[in-house]
N, C-alpha and C. Protein backbone atom coordinates (compact mmCIF):
# COMPACT_ATOMS: atom_id res chain seq x y z
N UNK A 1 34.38 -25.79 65.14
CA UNK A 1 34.14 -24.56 64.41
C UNK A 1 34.94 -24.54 63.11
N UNK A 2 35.78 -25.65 63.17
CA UNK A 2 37.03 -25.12 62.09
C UNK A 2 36.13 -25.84 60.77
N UNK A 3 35.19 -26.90 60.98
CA UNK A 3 34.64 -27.10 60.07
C UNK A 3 33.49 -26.47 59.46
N UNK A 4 32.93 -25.85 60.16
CA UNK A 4 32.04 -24.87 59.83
C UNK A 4 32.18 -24.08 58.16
N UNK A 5 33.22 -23.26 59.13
CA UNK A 5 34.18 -22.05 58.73
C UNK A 5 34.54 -23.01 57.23
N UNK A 6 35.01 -23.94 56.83
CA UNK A 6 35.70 -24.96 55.88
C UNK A 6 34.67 -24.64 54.78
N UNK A 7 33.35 -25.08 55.69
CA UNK A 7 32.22 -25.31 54.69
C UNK A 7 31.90 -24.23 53.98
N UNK A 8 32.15 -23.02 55.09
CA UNK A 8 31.29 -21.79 54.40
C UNK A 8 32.36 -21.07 53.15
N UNK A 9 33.43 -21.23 53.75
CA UNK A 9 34.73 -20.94 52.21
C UNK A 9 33.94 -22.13 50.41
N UNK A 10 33.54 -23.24 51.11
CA UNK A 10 33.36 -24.30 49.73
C UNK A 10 32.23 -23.43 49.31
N UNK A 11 30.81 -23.14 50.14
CA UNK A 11 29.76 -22.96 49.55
C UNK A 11 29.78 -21.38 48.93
N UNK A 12 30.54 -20.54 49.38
CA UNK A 12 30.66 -19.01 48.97
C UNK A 12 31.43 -19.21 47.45
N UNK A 13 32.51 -20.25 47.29
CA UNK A 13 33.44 -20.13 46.24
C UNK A 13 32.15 -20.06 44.71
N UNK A 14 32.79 -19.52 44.26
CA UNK A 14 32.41 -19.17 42.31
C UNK A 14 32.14 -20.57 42.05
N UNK A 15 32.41 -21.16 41.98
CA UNK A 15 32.26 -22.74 41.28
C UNK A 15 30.78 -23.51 41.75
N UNK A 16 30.91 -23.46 43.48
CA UNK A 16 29.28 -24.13 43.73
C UNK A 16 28.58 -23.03 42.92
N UNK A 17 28.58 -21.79 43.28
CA UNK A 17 27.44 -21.12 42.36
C UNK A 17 26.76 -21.07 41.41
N UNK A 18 28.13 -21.38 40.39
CA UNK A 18 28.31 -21.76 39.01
C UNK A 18 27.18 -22.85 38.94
N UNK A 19 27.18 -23.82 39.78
CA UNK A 19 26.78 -25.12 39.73
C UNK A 19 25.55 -25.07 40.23
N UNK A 20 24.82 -24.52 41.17
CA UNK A 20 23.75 -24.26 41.38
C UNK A 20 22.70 -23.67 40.32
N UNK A 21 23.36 -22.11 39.77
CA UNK A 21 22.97 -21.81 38.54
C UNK A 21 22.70 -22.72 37.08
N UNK A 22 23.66 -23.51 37.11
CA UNK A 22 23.42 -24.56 36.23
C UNK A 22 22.79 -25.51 36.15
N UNK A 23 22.30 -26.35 37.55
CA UNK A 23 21.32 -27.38 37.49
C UNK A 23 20.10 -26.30 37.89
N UNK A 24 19.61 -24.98 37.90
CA UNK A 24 18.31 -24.44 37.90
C UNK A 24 18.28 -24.11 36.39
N UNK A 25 19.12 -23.61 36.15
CA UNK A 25 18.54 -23.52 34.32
C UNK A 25 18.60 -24.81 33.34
N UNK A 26 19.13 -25.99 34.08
CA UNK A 26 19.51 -27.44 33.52
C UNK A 26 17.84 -27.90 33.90
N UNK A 27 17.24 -27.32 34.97
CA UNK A 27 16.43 -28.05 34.91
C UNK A 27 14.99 -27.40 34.13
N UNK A 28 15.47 -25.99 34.40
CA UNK A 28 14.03 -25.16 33.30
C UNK A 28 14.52 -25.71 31.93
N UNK A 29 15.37 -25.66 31.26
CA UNK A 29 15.74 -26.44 29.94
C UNK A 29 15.01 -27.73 29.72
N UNK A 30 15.47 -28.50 30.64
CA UNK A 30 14.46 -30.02 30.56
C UNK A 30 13.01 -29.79 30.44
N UNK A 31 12.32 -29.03 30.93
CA UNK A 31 10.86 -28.82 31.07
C UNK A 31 10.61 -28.17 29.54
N UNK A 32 11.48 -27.44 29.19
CA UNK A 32 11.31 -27.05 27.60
C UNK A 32 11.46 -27.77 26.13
N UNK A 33 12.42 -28.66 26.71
CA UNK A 33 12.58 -29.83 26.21
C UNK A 33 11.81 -30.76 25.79
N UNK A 34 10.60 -31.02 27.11
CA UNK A 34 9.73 -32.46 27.32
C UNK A 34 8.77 -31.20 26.54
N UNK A 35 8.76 -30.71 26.74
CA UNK A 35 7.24 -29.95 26.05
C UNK A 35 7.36 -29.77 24.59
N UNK A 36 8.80 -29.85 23.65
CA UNK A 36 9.46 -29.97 22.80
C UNK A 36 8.49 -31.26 22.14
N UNK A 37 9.35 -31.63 23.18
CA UNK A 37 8.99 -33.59 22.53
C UNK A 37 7.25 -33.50 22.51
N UNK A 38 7.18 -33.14 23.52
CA UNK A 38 5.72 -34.03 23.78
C UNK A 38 4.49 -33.17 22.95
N UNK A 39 4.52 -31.98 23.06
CA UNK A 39 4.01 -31.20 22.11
C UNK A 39 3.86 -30.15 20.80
N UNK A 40 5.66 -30.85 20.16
CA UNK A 40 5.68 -30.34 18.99
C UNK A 40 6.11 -31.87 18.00
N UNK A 41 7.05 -32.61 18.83
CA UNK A 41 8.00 -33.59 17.63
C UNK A 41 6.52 -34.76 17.96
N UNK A 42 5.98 -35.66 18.84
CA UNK A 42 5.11 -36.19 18.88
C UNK A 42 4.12 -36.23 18.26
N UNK A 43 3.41 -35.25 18.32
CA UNK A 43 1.81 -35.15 17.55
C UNK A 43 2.12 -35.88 16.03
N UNK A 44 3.17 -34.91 15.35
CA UNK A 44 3.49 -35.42 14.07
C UNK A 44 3.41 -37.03 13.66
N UNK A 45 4.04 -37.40 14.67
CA UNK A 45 5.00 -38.70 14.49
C UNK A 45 3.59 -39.77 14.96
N UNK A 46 2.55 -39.54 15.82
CA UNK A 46 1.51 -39.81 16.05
C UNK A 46 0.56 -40.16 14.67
N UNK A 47 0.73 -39.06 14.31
CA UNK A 47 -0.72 -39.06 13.13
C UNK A 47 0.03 -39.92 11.90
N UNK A 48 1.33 -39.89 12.17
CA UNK A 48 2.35 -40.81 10.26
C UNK A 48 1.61 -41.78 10.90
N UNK A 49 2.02 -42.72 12.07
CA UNK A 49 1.62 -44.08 12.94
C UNK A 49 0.21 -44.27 12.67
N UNK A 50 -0.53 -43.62 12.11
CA UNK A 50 -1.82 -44.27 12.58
C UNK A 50 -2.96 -43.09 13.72
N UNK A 51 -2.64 -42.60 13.91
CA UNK A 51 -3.31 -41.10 14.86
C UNK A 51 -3.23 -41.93 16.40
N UNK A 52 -1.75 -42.29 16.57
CA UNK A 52 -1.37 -42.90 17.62
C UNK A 52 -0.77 -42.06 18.52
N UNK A 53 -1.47 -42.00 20.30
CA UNK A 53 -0.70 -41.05 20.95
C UNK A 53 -0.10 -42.21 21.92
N UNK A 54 1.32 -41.80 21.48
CA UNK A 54 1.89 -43.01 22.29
C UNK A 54 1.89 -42.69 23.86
N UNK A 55 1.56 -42.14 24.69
CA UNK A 55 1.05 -42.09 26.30
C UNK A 55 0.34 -43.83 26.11
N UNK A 56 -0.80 -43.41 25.39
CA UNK A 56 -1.29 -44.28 25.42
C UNK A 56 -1.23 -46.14 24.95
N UNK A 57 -0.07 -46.05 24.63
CA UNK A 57 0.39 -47.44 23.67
C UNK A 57 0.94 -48.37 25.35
N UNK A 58 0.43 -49.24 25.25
CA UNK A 58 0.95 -50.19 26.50
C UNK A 58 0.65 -51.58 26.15
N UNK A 59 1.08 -53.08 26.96
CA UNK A 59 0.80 -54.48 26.99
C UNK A 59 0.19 -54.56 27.89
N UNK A 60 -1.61 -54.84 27.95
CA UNK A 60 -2.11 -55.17 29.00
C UNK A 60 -1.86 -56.68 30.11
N UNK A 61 -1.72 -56.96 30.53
CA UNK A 61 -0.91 -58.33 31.61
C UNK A 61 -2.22 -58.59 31.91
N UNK A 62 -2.65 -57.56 32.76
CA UNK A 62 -4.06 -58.23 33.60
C UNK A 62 -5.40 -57.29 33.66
N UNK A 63 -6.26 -57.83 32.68
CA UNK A 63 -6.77 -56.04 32.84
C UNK A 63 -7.67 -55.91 34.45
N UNK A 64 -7.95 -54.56 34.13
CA UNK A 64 -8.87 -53.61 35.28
C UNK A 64 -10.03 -54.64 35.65
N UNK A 65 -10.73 -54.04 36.87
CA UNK A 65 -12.07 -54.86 37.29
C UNK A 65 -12.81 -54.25 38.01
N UNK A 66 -13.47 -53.28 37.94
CA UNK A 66 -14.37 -52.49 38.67
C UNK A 66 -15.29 -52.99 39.97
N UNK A 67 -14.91 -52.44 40.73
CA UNK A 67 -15.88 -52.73 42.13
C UNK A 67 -17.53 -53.21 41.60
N UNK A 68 -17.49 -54.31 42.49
CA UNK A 68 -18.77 -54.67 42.32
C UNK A 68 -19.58 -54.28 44.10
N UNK A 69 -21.10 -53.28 43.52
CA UNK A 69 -21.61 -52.64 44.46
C UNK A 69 -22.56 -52.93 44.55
N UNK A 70 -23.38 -53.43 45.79
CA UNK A 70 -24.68 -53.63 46.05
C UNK A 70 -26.22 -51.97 46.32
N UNK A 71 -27.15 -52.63 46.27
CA UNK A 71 -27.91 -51.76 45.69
C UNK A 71 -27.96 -50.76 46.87
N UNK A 72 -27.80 -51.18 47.85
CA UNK A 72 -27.06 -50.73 49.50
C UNK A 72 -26.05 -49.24 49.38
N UNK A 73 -24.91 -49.88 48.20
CA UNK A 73 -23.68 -49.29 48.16
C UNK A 73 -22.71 -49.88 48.60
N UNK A 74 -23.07 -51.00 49.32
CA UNK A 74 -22.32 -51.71 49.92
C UNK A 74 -20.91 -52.27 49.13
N UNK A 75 -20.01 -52.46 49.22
CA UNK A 75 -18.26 -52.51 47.72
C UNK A 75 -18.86 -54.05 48.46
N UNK A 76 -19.30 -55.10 47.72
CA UNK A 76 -19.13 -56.26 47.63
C UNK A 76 -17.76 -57.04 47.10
N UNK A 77 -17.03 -56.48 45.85
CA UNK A 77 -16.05 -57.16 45.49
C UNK A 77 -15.20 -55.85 45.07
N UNK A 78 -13.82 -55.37 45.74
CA UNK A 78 -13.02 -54.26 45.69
C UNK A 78 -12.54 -54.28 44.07
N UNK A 79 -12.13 -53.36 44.04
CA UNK A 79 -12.03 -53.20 42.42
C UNK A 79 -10.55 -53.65 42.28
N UNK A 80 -10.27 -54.09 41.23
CA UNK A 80 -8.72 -54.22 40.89
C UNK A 80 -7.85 -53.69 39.89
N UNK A 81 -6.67 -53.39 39.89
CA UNK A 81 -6.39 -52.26 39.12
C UNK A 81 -6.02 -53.06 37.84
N UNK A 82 -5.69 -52.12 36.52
CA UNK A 82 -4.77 -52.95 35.66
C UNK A 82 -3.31 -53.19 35.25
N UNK A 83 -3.03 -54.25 35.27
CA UNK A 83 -1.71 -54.31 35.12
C UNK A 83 -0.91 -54.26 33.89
N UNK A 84 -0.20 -53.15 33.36
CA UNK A 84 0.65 -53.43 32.18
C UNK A 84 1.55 -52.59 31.67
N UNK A 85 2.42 -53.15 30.73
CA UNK A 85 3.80 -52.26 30.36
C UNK A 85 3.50 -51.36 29.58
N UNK A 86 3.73 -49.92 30.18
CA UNK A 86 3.28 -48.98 29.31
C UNK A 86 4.75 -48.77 28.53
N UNK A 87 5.19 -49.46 27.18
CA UNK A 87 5.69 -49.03 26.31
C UNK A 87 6.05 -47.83 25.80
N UNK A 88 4.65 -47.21 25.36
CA UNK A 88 4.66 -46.03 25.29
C UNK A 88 5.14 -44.67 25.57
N UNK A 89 4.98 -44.73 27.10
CA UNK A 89 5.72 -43.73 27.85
C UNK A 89 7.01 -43.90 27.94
N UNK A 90 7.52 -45.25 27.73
CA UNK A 90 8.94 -45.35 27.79
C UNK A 90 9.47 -44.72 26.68
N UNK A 91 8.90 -45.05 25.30
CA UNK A 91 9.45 -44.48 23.87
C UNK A 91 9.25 -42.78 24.02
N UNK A 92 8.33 -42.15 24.99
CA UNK A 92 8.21 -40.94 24.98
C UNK A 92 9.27 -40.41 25.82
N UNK A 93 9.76 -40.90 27.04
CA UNK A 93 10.72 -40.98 27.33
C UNK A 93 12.15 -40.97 27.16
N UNK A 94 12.22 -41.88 26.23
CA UNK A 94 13.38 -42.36 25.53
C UNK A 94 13.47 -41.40 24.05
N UNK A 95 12.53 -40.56 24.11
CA UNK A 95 12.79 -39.90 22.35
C UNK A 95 13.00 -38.19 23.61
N UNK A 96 12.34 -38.44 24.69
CA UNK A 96 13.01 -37.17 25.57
C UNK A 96 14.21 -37.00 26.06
N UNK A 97 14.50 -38.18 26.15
CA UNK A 97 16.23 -38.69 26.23
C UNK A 97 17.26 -37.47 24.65
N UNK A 98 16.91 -38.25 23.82
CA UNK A 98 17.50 -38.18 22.41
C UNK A 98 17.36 -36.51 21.96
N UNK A 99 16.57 -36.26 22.29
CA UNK A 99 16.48 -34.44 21.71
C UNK A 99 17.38 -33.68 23.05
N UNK A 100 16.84 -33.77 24.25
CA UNK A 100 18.05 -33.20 25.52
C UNK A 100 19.20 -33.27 24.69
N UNK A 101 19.69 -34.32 24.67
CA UNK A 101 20.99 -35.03 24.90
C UNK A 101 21.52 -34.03 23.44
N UNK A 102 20.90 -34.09 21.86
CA UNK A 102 20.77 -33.33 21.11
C UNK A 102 20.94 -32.23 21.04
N UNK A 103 20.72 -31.34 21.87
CA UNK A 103 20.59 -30.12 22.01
C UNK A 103 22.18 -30.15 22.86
N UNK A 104 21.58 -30.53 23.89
CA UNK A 104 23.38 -29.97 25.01
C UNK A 104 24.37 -30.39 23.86
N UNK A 105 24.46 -31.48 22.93
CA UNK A 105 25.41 -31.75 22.25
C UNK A 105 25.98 -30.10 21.14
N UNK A 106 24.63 -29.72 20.93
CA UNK A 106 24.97 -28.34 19.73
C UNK A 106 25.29 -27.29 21.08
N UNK A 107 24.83 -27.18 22.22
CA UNK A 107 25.20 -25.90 23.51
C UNK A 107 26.51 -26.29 23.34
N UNK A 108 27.54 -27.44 23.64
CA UNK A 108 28.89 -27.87 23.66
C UNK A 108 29.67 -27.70 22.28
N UNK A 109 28.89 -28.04 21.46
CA UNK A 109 29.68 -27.87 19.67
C UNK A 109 30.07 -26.02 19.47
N UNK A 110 29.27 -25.73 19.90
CA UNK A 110 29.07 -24.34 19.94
C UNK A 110 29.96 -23.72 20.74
N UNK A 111 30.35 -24.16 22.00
CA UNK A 111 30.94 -23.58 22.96
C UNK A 111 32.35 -23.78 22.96
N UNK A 112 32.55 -25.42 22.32
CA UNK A 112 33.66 -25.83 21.98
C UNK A 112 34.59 -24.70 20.48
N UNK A 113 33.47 -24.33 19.59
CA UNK A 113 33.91 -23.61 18.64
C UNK A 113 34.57 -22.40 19.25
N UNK A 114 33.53 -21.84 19.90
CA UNK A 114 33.47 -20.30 20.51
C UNK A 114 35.49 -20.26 21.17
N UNK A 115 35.54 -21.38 21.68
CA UNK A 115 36.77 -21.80 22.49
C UNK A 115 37.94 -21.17 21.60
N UNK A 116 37.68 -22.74 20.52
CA UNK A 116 38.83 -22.58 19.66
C UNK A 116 39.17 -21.22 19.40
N UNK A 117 37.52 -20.41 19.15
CA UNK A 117 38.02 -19.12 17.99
C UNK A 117 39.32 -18.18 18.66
N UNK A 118 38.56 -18.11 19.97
CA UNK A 118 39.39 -17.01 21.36
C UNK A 118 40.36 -17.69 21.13
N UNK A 119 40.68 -18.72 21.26
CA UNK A 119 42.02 -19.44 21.30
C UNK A 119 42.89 -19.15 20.26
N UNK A 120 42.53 -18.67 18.91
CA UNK A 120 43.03 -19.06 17.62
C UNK A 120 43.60 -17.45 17.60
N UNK A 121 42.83 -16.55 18.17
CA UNK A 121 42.75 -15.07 18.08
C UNK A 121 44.08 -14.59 18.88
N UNK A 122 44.43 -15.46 20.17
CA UNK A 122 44.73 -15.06 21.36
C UNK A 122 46.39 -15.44 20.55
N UNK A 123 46.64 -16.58 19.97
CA UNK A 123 47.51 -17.34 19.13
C UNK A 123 47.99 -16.05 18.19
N UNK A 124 47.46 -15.75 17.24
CA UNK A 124 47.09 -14.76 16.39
C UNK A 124 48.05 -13.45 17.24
N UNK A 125 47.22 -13.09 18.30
CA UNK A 125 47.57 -11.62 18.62
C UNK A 125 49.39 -11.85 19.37
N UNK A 126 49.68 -12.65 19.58
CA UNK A 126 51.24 -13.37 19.90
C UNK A 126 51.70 -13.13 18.75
């Protein structure tokens, strides 16, 4: 029981809360983020390229092969999928990386300021 009781002091304390609250709005942020990227900074950066939507940019390896079907219906030869590096999604990815990361950097610059000021005030009123 004594561990129980242990657990329920950790999970009640201010801090998990804190932390719970933070990876649910950490994660609605991300979703605002990718929609950032994907449907405001993208399109742009698409049409400079060439009217390129990079989803679609990949190295085909092996391409596709569609089922071959007899007049029956019968799947004579199963279809095969295609194989290849979608590039693309990685750079969409990786530019979803760079704006997050962007942003929390100005939430922290910001917060870091906000710090100092209280700090400078608190200094001040001494």
């Amino acid at each position: 029981m004594g561990m129980w009781k242990e657990f329920k002091e950790f999970a009640v304390k201010g801090n998990v809360m804190d932390m719970a609250v933070g990876i649910i709005i950490g994660g609605a942020f991300g979703k605002i983020a990718n929609s950032l990227v994907a449907d405001v900074v993208m399109p742009p950066i698409g049409v400079l390229l060439g009217k390129v939507n990079f989803a679609d940019l990949k190295y085909v390896i092996q391409p596709g092969v569609d089922a071959v079907v007899d007049e029956a219906g019968t799947e004579l030869v199963a279809a095969v999928p295609e194989v290849a590096i979608n590039y693309g999604a990685f750079l969409q990815t990786a530019i979803d990386f760079f704006v997050i990361a962007f942003c929390v950097f100005l939430v922290v610059k910001g917060m870091n300021a906000m710090r100092r000021k209280n700090e400078a005030e608190a200094e001040a009123a001494k």
